[in-house]
PDB file of N, CA and C in Angstrom:
ATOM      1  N   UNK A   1     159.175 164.031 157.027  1.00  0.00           N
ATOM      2  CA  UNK A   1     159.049 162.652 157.436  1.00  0.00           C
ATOM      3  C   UNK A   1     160.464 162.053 157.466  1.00  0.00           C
ATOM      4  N   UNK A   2     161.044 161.421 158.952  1.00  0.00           N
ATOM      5  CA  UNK A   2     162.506 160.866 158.720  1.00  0.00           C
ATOM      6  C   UNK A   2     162.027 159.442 157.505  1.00  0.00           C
ATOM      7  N   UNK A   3     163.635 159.460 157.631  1.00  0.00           N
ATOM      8  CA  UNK A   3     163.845 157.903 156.468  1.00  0.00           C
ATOM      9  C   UNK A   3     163.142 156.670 156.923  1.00  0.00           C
ATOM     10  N   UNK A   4     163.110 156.440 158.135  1.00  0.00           N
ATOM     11  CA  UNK A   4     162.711 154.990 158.942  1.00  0.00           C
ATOM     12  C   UNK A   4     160.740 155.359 158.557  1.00  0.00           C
ATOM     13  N   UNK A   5     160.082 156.168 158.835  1.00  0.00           N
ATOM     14  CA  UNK A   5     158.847 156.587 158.333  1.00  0.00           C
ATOM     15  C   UNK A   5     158.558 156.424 156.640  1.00  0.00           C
ATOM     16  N   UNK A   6     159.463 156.867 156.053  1.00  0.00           N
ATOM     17  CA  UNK A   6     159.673 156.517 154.396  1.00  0.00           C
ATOM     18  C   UNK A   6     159.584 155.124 154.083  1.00  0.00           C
ATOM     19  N   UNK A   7     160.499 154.731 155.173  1.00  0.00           N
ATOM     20  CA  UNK A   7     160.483 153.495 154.375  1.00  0.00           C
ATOM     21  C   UNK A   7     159.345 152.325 154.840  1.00  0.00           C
ATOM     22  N   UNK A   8     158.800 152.581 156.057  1.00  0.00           N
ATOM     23  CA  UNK A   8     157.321 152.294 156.473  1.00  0.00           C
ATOM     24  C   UNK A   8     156.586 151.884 155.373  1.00  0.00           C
ATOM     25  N   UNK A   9     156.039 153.377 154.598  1.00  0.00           N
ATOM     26  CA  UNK A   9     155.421 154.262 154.124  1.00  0.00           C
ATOM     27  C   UNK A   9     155.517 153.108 152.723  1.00  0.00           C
ATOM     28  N   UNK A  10     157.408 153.212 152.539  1.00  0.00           N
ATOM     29  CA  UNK A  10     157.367 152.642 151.075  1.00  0.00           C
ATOM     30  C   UNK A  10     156.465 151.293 151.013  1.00  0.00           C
ATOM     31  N   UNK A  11     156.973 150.748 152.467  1.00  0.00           N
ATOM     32  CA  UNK A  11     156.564 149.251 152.224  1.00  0.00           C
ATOM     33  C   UNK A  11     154.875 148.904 152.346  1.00  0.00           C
ATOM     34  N   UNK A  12     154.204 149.486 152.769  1.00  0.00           N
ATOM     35  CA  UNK A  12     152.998 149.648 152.610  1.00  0.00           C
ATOM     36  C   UNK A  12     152.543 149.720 151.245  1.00  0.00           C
ATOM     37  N   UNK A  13     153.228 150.703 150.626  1.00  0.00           N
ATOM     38  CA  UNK A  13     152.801 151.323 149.174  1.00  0.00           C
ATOM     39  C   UNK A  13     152.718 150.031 148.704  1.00  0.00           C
ATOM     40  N   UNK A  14     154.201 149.087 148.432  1.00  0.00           N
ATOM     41  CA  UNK A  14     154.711 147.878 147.795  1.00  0.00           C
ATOM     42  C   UNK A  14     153.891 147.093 148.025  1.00  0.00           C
ATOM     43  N   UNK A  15     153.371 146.824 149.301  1.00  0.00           N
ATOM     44  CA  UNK A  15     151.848 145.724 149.311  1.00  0.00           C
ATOM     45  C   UNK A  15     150.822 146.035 148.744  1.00  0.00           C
ATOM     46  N   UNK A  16     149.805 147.364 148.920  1.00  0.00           N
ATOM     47  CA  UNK A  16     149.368 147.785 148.258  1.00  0.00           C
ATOM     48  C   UNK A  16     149.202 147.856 146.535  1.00  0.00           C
ATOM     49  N   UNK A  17     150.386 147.873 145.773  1.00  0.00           N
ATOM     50  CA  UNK A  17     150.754 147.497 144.464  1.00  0.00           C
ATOM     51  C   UNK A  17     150.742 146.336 143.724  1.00  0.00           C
ATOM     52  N   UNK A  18     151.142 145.343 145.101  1.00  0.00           N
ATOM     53  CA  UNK A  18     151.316 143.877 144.894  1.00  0.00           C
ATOM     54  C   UNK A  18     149.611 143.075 145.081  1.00  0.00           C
ATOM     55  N   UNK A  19     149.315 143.836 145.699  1.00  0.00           N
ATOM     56  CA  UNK A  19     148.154 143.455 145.830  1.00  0.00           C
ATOM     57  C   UNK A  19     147.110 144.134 144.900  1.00  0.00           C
ATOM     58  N   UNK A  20     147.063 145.047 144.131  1.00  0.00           N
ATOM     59  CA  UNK A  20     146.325 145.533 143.237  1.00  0.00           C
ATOM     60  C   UNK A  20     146.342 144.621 142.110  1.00  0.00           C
ATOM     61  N   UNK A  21     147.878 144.407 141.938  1.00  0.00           N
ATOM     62  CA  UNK A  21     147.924 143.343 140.586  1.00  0.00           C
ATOM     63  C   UNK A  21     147.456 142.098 140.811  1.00  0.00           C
ATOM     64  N   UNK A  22     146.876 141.435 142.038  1.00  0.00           N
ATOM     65  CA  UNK A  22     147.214 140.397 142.228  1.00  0.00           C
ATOM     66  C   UNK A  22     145.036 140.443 141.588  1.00  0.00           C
ATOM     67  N   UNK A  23     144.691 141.315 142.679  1.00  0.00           N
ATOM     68  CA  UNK A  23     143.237 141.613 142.313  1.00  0.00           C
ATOM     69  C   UNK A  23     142.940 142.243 140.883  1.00  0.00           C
ATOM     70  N   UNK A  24     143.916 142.848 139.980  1.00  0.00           N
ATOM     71  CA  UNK A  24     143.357 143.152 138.742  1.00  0.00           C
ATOM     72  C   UNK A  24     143.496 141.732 137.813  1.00  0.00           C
ATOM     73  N   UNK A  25     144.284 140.984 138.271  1.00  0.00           N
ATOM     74  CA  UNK A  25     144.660 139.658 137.361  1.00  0.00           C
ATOM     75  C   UNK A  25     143.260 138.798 137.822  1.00  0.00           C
ATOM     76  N   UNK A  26     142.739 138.939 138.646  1.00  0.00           N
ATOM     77  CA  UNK A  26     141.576 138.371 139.032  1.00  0.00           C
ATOM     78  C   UNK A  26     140.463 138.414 138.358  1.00  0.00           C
ATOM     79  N   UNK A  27     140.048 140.173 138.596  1.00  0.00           N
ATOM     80  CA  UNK A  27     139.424 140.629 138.205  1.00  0.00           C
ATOM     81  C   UNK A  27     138.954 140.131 135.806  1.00  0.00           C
ATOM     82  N   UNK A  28     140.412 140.564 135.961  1.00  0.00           N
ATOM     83  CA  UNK A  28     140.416 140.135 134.493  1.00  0.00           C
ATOM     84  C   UNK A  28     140.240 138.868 134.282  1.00  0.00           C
ATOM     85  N   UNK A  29     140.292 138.318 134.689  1.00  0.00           N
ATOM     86  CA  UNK A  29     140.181 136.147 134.669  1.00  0.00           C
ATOM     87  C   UNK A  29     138.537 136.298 134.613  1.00  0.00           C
ATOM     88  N   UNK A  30     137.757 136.326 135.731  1.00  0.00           N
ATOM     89  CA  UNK A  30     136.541 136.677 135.658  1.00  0.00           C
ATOM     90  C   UNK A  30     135.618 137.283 134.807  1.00  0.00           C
ATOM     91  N   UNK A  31     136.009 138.311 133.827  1.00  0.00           N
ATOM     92  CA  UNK A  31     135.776 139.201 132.619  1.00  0.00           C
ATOM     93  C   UNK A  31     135.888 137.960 131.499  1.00  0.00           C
ATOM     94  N   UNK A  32     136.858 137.512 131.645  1.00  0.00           N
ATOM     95  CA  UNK A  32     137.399 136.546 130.437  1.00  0.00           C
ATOM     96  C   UNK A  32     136.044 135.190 130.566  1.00  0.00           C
ATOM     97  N   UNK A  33     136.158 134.807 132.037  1.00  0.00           N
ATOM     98  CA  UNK A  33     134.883 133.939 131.846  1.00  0.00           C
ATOM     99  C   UNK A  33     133.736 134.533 131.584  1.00  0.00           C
ATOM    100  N   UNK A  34     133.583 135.236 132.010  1.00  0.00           N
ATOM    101  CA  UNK A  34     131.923 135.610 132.021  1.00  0.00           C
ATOM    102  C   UNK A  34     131.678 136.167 130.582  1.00  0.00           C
ATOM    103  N   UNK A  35     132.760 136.454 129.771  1.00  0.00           N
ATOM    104  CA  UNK A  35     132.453 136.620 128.491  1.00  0.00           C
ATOM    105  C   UNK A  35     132.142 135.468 127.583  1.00  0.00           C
ATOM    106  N   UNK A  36     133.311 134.761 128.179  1.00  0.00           N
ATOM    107  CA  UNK A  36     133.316 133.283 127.385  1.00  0.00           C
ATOM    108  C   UNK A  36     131.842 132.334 127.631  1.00  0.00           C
ATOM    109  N   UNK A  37     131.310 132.706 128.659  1.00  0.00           N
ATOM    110  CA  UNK A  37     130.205 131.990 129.171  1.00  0.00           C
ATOM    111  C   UNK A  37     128.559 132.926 128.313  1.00  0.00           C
ATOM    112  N   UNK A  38     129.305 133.937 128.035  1.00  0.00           N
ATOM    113  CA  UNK A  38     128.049 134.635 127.391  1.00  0.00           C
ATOM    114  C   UNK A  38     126.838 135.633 127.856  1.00  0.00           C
ATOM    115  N   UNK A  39     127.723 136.167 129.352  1.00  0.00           N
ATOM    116  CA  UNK A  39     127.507 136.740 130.542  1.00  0.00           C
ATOM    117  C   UNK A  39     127.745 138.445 129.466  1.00  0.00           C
ATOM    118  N   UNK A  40     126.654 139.144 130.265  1.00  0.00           N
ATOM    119  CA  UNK A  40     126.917 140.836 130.294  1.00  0.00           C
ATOM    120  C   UNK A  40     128.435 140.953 130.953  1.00  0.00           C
ATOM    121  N   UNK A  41     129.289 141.585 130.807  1.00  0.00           N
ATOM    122  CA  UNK A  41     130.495 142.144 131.789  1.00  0.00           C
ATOM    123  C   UNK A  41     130.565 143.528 131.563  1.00  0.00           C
ATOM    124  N   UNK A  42     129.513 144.473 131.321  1.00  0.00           N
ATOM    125  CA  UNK A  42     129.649 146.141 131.638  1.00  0.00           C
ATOM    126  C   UNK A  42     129.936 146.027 132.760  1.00  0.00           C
ATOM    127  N   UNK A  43     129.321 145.605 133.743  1.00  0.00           N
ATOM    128  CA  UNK A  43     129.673 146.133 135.571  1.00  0.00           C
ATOM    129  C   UNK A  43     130.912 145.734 135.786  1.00  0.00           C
ATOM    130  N   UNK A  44     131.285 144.619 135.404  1.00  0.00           N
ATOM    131  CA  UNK A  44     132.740 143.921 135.720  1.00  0.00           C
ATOM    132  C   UNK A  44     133.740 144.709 134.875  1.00  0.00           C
ATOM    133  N   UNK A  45     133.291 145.171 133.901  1.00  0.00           N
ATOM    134  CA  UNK A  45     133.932 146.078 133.043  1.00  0.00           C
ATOM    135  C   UNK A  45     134.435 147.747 133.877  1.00  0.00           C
ATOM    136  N   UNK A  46     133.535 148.058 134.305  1.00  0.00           N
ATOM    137  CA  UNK A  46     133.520 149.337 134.977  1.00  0.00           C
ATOM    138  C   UNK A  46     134.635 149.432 136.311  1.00  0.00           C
ATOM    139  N   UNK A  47     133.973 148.243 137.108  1.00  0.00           N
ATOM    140  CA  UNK A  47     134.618 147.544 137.927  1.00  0.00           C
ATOM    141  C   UNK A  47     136.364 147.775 137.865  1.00  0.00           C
ATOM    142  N   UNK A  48     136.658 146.736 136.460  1.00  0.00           N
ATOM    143  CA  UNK A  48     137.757 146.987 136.580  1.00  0.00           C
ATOM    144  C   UNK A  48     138.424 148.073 136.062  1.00  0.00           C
ATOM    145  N   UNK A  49     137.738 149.453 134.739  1.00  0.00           N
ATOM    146  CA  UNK A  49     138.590 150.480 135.230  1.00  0.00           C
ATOM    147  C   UNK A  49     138.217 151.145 136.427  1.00  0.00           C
ATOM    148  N   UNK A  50     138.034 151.134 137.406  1.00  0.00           N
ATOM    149  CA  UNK A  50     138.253 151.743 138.737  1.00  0.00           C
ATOM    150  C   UNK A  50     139.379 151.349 139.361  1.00  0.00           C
ATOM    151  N   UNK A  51     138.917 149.373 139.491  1.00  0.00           N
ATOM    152  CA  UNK A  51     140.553 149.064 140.444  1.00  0.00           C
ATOM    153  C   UNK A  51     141.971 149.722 139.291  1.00  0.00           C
ATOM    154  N   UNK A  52     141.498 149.971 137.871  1.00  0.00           N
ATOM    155  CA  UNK A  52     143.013 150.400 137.356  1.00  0.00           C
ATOM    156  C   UNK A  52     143.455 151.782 137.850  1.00  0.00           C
ATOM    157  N   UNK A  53     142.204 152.564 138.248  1.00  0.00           N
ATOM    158  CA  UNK A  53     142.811 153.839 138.343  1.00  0.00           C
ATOM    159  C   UNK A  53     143.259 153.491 139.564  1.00  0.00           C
ATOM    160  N   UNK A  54     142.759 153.242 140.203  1.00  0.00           N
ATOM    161  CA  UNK A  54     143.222 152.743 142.010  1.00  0.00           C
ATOM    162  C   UNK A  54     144.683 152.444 141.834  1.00  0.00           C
ATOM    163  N   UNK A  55     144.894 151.388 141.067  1.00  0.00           N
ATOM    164  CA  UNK A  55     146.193 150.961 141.028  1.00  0.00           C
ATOM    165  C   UNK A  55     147.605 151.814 140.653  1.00  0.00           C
ATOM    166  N   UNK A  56     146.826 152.768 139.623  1.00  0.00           N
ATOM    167  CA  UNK A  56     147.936 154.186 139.396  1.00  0.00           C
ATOM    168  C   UNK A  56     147.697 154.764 140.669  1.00  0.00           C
ATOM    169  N   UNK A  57     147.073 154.908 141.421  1.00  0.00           N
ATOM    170  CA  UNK A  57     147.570 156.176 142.227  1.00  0.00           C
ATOM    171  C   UNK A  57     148.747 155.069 143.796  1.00  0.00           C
ATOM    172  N   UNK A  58     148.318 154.023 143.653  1.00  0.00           N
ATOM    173  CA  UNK A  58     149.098 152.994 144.141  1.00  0.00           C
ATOM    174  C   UNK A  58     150.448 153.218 143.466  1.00  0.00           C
ATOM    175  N   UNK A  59     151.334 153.150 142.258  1.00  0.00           N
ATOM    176  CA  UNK A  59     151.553 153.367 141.834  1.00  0.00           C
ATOM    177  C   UNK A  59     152.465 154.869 142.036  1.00  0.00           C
ATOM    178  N   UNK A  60     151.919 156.104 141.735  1.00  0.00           N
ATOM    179  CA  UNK A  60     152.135 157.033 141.742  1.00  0.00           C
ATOM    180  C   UNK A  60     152.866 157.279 143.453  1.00  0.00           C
ATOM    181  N   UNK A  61     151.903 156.905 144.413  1.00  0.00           N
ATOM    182  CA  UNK A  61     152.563 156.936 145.893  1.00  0.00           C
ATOM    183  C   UNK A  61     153.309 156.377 146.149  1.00  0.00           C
ATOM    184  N   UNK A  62     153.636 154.988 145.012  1.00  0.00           N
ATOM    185  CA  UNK A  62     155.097 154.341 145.512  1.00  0.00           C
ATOM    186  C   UNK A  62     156.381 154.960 144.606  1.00  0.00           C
ATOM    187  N   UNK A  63     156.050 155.637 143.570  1.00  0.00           N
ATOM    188  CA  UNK A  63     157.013 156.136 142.901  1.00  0.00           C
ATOM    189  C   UNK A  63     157.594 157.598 143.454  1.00  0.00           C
ATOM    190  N   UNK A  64     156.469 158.319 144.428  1.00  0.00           N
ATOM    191  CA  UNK A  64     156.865 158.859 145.054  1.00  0.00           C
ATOM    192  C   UNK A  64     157.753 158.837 146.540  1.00  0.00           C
ATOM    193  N   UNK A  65     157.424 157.789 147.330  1.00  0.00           N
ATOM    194  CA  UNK A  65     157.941 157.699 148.059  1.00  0.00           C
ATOM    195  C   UNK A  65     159.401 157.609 147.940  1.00  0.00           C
ATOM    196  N   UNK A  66     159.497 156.541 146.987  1.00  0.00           N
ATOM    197  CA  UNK A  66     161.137 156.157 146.238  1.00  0.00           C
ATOM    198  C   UNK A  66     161.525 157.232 146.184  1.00  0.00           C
ATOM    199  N   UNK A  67     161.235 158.095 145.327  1.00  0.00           N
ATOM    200  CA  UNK A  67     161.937 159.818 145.032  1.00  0.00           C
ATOM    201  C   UNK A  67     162.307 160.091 146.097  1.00  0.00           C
ATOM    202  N   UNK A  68     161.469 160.113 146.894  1.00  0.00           N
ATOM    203  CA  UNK A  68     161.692 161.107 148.748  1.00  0.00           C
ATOM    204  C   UNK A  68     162.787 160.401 149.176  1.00  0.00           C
ATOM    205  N   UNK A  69     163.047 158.837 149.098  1.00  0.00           N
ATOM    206  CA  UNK A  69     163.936 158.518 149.336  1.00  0.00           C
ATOM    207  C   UNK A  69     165.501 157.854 149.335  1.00  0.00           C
ATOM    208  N   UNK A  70     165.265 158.486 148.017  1.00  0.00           N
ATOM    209  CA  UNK A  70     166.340 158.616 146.666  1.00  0.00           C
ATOM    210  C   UNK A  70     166.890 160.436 147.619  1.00  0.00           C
ATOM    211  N   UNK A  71     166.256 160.869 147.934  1.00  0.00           N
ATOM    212  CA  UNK A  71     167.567 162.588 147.903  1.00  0.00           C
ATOM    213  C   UNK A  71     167.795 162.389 149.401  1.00  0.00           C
TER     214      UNK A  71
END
């Protein structure tokens, strides 16, 4: 993959990332009410470890890309 494709690639990743956190901070706000309110949150619970693993591999593809375009 040339550099101009990398860096595509990176910047995608970077939204992607930015946007995971933006939806796990959400996600967690919501948990926080619905606890506070006296709500079940298993599903919201589950919920959010998924978007976390999501977010590592977000994560992982942007730390890779960097590498690729670090040499």
């Amino acid at each position: 993959m040339d550099r101009t494709m990398l860096q595509q690639h990176l910047a995608m990743a970077e939204r992607h990332v930015a946007l995971g956190e933006h939806h796990l901070a959400k996600q967690e706000a919501l948990i926080a009410e619905l606890d506070r309110d006296g709500h079940d949150t298993a599903d919201a619970l589950k919920l959010l470890a998924t978007m976390r693993a999501t977010q590592r591999l977000h994560l992982q593809d942007r730390n890779r890309l960097l590498a690729e375009l670090a040499h």
